[in-house]
PDB file of N, CA and C in Angstrom:
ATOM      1  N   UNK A   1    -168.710-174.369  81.607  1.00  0.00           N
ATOM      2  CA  UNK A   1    -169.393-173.806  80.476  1.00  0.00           C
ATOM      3  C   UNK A   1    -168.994-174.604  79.231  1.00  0.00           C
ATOM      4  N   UNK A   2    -169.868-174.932  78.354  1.00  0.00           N
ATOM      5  CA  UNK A   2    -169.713-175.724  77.250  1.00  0.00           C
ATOM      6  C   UNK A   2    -169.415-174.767  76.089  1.00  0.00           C
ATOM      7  N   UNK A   3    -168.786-175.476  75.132  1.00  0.00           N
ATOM      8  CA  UNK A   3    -168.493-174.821  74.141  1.00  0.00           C
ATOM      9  C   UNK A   3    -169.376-174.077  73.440  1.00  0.00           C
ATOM     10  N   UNK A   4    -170.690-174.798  73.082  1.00  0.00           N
ATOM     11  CA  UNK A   4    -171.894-174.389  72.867  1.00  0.00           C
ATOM     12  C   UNK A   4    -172.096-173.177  73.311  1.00  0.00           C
ATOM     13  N   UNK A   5    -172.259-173.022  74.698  1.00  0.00           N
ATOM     14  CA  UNK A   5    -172.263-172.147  75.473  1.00  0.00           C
ATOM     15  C   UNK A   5    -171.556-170.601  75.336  1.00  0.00           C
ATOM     16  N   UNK A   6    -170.304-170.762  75.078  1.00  0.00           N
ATOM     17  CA  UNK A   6    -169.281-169.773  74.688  1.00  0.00           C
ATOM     18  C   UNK A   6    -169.400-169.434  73.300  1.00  0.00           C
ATOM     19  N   UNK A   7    -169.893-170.391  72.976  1.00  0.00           N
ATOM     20  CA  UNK A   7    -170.084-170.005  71.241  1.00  0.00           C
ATOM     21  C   UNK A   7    -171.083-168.819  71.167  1.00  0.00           C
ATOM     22  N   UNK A   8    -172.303-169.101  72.341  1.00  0.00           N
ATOM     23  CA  UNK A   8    -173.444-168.640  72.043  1.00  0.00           C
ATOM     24  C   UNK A   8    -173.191-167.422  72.363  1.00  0.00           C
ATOM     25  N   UNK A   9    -172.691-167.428  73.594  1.00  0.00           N
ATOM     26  CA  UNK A   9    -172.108-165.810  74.433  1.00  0.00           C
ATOM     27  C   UNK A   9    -171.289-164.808  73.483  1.00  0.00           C
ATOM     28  N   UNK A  10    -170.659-165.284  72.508  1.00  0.00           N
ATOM     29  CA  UNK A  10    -169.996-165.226  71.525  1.00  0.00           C
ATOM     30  C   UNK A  10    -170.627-164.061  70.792  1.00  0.00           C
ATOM     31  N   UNK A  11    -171.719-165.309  70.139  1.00  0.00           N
ATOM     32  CA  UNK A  11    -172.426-164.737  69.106  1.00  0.00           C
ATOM     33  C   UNK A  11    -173.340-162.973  69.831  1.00  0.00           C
ATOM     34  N   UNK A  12    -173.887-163.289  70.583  1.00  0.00           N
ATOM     35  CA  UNK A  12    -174.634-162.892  71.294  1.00  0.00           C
ATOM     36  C   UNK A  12    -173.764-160.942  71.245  1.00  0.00           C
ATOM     37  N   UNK A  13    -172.638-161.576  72.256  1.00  0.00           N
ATOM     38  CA  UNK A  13    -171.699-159.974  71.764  1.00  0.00           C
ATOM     39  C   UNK A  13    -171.413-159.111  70.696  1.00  0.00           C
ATOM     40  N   UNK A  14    -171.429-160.488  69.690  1.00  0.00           N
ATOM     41  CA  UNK A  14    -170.899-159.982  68.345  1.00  0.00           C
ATOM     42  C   UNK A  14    -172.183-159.515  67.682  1.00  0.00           C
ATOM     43  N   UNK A  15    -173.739-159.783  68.251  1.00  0.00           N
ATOM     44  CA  UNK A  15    -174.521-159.070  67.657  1.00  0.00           C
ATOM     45  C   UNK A  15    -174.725-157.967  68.432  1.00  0.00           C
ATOM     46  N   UNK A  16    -174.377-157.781  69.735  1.00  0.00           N
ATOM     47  CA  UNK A  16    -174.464-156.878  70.196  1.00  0.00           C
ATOM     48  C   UNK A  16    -173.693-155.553  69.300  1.00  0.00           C
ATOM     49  N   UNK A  17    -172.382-156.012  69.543  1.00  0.00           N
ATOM     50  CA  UNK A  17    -171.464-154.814  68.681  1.00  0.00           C
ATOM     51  C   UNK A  17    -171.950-154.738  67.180  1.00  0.00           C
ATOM     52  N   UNK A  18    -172.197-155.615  66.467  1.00  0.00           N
ATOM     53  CA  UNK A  18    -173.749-155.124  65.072  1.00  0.00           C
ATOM     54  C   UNK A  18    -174.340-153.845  65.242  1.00  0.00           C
ATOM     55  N   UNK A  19    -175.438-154.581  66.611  1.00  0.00           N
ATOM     56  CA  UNK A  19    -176.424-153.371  66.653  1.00  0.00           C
ATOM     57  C   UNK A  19    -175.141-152.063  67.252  1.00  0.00           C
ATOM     58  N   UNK A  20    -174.666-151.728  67.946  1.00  0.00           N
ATOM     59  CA  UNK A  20    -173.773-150.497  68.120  1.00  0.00           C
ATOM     60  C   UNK A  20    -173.524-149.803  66.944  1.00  0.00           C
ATOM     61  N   UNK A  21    -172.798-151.374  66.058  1.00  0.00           N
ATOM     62  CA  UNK A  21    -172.233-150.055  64.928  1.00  0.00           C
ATOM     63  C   UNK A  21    -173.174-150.106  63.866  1.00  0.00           C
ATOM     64  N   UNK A  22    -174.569-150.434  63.705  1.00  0.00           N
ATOM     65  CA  UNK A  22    -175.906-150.461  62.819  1.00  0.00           C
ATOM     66  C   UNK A  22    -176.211-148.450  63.353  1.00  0.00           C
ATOM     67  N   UNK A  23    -176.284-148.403  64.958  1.00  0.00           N
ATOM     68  CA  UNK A  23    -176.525-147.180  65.586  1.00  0.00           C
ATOM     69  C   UNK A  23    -175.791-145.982  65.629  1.00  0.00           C
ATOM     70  N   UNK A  24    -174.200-146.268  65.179  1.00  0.00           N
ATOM     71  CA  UNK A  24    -172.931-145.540  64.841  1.00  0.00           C
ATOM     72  C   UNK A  24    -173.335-145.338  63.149  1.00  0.00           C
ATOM     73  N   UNK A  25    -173.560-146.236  63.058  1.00  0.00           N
ATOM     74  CA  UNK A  25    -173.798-146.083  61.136  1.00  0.00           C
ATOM     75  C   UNK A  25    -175.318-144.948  61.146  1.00  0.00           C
ATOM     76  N   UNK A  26    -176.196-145.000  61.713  1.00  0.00           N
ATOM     77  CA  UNK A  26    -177.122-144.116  61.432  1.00  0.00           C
ATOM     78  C   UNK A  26    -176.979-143.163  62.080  1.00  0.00           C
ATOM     79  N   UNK A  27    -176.250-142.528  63.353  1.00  0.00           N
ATOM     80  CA  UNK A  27    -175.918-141.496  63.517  1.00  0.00           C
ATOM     81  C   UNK A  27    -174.986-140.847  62.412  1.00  0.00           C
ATOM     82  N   UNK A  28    -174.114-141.332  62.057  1.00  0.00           N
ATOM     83  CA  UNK A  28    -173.134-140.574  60.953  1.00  0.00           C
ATOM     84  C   UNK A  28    -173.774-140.492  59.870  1.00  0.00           C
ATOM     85  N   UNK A  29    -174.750-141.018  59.376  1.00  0.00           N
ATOM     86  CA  UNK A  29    -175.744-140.404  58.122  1.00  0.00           C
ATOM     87  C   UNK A  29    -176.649-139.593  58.534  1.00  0.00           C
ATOM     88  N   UNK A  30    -176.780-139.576  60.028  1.00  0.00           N
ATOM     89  CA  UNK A  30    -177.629-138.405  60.144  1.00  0.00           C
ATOM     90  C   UNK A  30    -176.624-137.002  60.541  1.00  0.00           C
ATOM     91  N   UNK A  31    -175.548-137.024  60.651  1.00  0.00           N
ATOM     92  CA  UNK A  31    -174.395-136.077  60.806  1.00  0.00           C
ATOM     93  C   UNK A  31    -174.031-135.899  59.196  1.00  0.00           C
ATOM     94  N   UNK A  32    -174.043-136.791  58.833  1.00  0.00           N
ATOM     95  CA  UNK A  32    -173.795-136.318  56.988  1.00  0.00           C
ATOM     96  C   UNK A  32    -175.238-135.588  56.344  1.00  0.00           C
ATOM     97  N   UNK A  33    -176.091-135.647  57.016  1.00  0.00           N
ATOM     98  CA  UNK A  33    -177.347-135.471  56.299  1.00  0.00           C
ATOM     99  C   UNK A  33    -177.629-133.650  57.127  1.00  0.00           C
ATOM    100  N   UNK A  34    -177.079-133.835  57.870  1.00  0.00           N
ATOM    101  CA  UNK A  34    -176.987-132.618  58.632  1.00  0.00           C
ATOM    102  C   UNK A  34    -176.082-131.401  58.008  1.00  0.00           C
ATOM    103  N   UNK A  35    -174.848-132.198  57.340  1.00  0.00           N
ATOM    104  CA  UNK A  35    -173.418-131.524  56.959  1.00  0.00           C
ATOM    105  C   UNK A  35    -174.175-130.827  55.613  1.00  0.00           C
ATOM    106  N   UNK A  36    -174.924-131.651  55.334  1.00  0.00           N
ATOM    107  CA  UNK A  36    -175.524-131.545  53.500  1.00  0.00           C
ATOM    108  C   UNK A  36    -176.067-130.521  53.806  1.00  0.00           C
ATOM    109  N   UNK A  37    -177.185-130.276  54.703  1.00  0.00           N
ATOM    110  CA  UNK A  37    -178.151-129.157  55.286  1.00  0.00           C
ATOM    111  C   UNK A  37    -177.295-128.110  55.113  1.00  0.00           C
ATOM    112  N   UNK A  38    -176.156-127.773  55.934  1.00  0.00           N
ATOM    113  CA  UNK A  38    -175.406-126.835  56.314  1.00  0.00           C
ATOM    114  C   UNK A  38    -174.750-125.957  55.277  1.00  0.00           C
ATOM    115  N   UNK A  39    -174.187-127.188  54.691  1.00  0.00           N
ATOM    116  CA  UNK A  39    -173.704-126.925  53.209  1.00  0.00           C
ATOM    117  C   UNK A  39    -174.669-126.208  52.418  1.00  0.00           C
ATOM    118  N   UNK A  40    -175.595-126.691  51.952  1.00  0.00           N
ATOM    119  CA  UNK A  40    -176.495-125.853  51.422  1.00  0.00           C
ATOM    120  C   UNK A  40    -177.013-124.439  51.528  1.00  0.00           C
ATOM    121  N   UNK A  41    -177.183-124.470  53.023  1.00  0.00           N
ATOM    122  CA  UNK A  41    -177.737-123.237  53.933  1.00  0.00           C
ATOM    123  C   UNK A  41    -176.487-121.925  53.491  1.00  0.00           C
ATOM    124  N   UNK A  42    -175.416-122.478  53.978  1.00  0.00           N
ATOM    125  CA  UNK A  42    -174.009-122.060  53.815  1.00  0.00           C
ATOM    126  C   UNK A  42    -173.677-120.881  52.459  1.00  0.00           C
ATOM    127  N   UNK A  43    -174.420-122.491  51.345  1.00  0.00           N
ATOM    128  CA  UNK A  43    -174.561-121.741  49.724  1.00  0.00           C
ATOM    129  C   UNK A  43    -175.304-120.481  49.629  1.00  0.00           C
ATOM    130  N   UNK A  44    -176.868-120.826  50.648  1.00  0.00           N
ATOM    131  CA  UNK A  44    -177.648-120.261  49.981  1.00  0.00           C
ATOM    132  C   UNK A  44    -177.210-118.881  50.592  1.00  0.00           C
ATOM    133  N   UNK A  45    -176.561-118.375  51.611  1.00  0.00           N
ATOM    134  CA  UNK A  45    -176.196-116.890  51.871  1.00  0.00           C
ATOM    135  C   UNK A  45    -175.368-116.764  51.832  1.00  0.00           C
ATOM    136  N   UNK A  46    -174.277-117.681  51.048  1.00  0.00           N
ATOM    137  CA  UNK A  46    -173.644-116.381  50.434  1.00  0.00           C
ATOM    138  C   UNK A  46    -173.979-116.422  49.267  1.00  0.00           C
ATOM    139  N   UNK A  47    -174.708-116.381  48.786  1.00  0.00           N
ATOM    140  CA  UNK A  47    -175.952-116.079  47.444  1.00  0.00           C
ATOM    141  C   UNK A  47    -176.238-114.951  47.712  1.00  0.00           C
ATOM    142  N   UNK A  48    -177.011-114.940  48.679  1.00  0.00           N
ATOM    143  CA  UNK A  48    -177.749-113.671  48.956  1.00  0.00           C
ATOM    144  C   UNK A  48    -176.596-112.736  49.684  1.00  0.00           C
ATOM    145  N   UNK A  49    -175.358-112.992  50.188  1.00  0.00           N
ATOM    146  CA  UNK A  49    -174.522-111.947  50.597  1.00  0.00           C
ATOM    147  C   UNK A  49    -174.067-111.339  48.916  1.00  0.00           C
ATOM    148  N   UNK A  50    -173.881-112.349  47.854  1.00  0.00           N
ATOM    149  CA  UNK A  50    -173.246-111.725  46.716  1.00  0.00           C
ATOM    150  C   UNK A  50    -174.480-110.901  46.544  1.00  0.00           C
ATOM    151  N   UNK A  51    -175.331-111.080  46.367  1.00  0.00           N
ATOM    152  CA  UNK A  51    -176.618-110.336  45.848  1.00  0.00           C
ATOM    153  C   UNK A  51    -176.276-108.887  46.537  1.00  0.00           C
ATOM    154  N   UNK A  52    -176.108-109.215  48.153  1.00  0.00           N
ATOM    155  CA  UNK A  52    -176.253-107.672  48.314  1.00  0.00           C
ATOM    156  C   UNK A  52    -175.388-106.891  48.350  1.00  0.00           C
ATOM    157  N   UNK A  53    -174.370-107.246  47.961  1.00  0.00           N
ATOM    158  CA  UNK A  53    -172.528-106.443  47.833  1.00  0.00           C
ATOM    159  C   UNK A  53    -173.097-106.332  45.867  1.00  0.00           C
ATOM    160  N   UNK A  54    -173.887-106.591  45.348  1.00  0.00           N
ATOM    161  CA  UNK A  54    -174.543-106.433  43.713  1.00  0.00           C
ATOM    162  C   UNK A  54    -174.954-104.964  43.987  1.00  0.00           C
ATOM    163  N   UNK A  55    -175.444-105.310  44.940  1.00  0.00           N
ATOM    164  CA  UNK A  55    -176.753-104.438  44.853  1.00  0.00           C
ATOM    165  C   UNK A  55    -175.977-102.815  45.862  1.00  0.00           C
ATOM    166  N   UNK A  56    -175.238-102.910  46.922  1.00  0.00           N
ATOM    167  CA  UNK A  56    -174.622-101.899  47.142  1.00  0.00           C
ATOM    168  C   UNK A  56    -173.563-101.447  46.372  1.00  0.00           C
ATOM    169  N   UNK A  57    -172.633-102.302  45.185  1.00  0.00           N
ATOM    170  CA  UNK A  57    -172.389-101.548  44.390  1.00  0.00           C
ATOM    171  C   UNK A  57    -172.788-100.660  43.212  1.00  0.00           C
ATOM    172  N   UNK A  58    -174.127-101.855  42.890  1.00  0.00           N
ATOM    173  CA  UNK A  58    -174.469-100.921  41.699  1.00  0.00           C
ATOM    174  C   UNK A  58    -175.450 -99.791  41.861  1.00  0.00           C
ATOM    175  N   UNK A  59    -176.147 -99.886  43.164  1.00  0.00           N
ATOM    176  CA  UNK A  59    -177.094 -98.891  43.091  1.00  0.00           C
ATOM    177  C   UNK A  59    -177.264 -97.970  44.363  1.00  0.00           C
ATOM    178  N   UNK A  60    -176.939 -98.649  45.505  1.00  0.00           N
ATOM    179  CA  UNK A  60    -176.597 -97.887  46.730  1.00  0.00           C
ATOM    180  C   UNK A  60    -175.474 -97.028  46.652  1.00  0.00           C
ATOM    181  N   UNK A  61    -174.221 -96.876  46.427  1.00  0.00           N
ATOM    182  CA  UNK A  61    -173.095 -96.447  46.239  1.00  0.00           C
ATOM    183  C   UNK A  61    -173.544 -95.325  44.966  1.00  0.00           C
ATOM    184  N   UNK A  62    -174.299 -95.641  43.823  1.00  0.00           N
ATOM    185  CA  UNK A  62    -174.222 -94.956  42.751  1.00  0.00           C
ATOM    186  C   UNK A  62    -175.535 -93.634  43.113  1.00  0.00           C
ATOM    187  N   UNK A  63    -176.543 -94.376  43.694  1.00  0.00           N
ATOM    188  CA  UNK A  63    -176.749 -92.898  44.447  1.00  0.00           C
ATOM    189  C   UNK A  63    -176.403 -91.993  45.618  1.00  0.00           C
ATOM    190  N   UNK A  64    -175.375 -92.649  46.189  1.00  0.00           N
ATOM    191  CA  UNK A  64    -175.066 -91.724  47.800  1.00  0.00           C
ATOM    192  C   UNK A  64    -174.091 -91.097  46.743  1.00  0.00           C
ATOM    193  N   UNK A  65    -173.751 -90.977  45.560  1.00  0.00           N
ATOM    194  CA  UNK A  65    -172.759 -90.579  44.746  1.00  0.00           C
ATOM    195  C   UNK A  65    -173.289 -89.433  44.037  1.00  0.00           C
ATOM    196  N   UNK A  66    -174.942 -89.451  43.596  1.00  0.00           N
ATOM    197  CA  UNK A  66    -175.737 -88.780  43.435  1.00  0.00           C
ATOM    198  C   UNK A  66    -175.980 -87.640  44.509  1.00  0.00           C
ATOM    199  N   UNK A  67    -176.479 -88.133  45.200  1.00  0.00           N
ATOM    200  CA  UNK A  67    -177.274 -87.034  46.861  1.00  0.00           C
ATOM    201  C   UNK A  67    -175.938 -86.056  47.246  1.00  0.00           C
ATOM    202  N   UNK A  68    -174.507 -86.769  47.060  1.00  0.00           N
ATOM    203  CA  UNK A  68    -173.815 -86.065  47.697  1.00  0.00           C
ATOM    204  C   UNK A  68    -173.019 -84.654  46.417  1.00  0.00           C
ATOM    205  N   UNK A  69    -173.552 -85.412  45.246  1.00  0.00           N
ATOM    206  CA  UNK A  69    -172.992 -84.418  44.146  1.00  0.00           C
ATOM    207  C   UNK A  69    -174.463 -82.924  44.006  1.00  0.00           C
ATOM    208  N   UNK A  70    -175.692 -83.787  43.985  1.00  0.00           N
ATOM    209  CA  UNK A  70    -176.309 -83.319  44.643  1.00  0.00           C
ATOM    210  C   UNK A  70    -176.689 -81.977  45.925  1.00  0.00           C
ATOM    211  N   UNK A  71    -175.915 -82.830  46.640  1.00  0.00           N
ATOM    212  CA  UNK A  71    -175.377 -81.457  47.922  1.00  0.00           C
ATOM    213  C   UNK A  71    -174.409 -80.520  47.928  1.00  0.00           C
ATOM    214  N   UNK A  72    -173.502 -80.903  46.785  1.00  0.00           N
ATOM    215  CA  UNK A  72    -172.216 -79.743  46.911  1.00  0.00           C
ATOM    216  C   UNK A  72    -173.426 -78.780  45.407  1.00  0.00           C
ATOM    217  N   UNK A  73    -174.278 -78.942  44.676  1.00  0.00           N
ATOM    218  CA  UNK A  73    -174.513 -78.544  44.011  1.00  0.00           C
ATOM    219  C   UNK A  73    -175.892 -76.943  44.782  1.00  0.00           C
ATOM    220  N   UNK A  74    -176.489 -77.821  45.943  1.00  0.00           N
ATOM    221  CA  UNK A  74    -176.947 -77.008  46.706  1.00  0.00           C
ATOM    222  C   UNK A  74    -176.432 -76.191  47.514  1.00  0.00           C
ATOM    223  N   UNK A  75    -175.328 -77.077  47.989  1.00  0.00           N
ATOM    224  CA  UNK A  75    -174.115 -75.809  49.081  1.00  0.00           C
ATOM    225  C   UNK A  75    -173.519 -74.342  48.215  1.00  0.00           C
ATOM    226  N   UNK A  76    -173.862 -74.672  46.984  1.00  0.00           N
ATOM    227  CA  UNK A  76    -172.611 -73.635  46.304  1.00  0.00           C
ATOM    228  C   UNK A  76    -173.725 -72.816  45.844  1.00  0.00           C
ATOM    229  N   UNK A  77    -174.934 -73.159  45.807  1.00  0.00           N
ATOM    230  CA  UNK A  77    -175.815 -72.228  45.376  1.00  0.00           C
ATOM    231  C   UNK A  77    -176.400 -71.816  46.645  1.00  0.00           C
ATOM    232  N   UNK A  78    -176.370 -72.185  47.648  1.00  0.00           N
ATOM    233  CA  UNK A  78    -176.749 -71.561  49.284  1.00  0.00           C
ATOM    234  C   UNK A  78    -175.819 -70.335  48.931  1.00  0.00           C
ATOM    235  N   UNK A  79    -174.660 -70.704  49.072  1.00  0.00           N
ATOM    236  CA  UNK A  79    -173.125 -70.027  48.964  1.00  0.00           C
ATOM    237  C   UNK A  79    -173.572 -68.619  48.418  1.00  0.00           C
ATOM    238  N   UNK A  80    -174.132 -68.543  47.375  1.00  0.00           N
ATOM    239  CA  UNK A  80    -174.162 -67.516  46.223  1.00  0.00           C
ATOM    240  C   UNK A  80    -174.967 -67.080  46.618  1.00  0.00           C
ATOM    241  N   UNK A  81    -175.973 -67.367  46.774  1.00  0.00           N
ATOM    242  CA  UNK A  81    -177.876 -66.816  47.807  1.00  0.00           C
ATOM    243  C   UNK A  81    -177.126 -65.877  48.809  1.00  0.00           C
ATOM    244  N   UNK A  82    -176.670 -66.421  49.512  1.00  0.00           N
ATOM    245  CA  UNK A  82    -175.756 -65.679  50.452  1.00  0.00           C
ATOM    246  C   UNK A  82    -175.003 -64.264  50.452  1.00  0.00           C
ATOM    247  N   UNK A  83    -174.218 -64.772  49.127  1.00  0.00           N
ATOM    248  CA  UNK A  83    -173.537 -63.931  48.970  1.00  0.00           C
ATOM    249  C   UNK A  83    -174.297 -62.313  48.213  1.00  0.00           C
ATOM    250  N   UNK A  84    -174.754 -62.780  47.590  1.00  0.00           N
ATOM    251  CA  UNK A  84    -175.947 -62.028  46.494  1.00  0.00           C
ATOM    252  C   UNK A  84    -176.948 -61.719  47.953  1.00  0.00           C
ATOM    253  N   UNK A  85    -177.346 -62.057  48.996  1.00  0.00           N
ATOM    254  CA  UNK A  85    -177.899 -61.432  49.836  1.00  0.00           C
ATOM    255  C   UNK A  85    -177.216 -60.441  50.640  1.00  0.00           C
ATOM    256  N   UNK A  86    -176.059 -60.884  51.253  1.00  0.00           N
ATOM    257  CA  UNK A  86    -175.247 -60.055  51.664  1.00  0.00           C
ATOM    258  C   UNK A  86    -174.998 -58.624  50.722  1.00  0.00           C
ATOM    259  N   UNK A  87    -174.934 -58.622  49.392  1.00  0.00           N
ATOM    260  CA  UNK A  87    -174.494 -57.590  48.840  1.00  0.00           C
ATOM    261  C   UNK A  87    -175.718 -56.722  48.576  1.00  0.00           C
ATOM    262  N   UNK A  88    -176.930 -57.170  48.484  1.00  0.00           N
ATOM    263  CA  UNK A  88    -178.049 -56.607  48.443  1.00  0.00           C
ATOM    264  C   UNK A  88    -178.461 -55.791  50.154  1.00  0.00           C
ATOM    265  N   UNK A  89    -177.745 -56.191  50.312  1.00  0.00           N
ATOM    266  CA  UNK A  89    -177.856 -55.713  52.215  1.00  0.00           C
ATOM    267  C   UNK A  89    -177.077 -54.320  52.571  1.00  0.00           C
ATOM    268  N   UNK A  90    -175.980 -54.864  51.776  1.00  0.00           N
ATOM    269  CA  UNK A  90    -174.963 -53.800  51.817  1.00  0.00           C
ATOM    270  C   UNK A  90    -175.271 -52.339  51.035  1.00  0.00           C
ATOM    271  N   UNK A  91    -175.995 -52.531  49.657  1.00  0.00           N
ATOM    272  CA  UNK A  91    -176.359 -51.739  49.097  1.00  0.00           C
ATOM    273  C   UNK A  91    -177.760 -50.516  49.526  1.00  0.00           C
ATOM    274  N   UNK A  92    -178.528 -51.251  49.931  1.00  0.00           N
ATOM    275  CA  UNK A  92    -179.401 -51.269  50.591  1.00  0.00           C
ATOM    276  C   UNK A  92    -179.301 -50.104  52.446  1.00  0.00           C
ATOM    277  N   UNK A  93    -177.835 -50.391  52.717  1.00  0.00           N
ATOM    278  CA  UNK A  93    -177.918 -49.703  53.721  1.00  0.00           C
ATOM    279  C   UNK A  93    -177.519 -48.595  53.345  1.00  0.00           C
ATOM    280  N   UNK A  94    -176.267 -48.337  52.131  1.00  0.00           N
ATOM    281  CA  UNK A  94    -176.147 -47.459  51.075  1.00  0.00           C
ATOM    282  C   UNK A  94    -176.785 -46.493  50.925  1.00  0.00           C
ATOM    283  N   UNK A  95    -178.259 -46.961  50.424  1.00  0.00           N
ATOM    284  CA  UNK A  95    -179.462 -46.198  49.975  1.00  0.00           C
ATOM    285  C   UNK A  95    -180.050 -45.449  51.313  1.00  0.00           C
ATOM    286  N   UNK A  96    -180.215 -46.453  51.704  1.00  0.00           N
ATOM    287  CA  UNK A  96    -180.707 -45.690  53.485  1.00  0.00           C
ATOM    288  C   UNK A  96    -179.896 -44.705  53.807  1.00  0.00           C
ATOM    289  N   UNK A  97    -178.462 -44.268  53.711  1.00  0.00           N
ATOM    290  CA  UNK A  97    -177.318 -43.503  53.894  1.00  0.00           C
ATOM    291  C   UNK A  97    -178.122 -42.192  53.150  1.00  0.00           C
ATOM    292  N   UNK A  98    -178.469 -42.391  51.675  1.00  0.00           N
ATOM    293  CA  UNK A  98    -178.300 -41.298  50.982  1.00  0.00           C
ATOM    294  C   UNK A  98    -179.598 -40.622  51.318  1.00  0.00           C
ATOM    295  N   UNK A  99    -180.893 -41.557  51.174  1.00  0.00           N
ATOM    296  CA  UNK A  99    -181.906 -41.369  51.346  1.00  0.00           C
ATOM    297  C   UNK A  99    -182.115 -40.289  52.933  1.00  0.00           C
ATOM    298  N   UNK A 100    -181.393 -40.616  54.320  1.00  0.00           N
ATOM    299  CA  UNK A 100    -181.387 -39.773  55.524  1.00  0.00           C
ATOM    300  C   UNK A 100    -180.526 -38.605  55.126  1.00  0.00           C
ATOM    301  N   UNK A 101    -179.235 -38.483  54.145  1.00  0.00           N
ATOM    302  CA  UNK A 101    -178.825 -37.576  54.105  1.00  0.00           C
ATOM    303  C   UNK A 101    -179.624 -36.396  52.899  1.00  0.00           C
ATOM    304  N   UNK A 102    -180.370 -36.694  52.099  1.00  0.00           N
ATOM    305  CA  UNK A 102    -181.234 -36.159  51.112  1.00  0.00           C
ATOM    306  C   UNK A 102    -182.637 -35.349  52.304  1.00  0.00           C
ATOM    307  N   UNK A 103    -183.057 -36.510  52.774  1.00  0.00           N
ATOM    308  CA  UNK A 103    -184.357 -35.876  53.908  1.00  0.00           C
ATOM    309  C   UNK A 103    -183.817 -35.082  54.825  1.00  0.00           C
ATOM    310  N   UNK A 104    -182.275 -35.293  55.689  1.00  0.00           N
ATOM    311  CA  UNK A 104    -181.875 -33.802  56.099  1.00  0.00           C
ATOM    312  C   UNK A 104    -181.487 -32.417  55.165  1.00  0.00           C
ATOM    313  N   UNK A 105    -181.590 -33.020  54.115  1.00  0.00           N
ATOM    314  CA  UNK A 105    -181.127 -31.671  53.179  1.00  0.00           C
ATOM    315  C   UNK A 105    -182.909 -30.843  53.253  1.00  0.00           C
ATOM    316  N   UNK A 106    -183.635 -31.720  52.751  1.00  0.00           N
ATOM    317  CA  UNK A 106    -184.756 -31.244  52.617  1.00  0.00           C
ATOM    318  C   UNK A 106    -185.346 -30.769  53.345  1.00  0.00           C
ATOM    319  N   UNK A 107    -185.451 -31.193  54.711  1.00  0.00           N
ATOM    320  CA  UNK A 107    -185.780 -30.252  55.628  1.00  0.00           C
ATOM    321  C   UNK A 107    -185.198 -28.819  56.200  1.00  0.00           C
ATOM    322  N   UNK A 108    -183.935 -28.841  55.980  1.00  0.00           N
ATOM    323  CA  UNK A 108    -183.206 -27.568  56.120  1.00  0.00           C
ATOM    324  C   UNK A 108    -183.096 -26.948  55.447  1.00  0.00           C
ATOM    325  N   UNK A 109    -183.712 -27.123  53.895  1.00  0.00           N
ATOM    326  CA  UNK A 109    -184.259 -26.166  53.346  1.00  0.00           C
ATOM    327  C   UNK A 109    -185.782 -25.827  53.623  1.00  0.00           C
TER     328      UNK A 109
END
């Protein structure tokens, strides 16, 4: 083999390994171009995660804060309905008491 020869074989490799790392070089810009994507994507929710930890503090939280003040405000007036029924019940059987003992009077006279 002539020098020529080896030179050429040479060259030949050394463009080979070129094109490799020409093909290494555009994969890793397309892995950086990918990273950028990600990155971004990455940004954009937790954007929208801050948005919605915004939004369950200021307005989700501030009405289950509502509904539930809300509900003790209905429980305590159930409570009283209740109670005010119960005593109207009680009275009531009262009357029925006096009322059967009045209609046996009346008839035995």
């Amino acid at each position: 083999m002539t020098d020529s020869e080896k030179l050429d074989l040479i060259l030949n490799k050394i463009n080979d390994m070129d094109e490799k790392v020409d093909r290494l070089d555009e994969k890793v810009n397309e892995l950086d171009e990918a990273v950028n994507h990600l990155k971004v994507e990455l940004k954009e929710i937790g954007q929208k995660v801050t948005k919605t930890e915004i939004i369950i503090e200021n307005e989700i939280r501030v009405n289950i804060q509502r509904v539930a003040e809300g509900h003790l405000d209905l429980s305590r007036k159930l409570n009283e309905c209740i109670k005010l029924s119960s005593d109207i019940k009680d009275r009531q059987e009262i009357q029925d008491i006096y009322i059967n003992m009045h209609h046996s009077k009346l008839k035995a006279l």
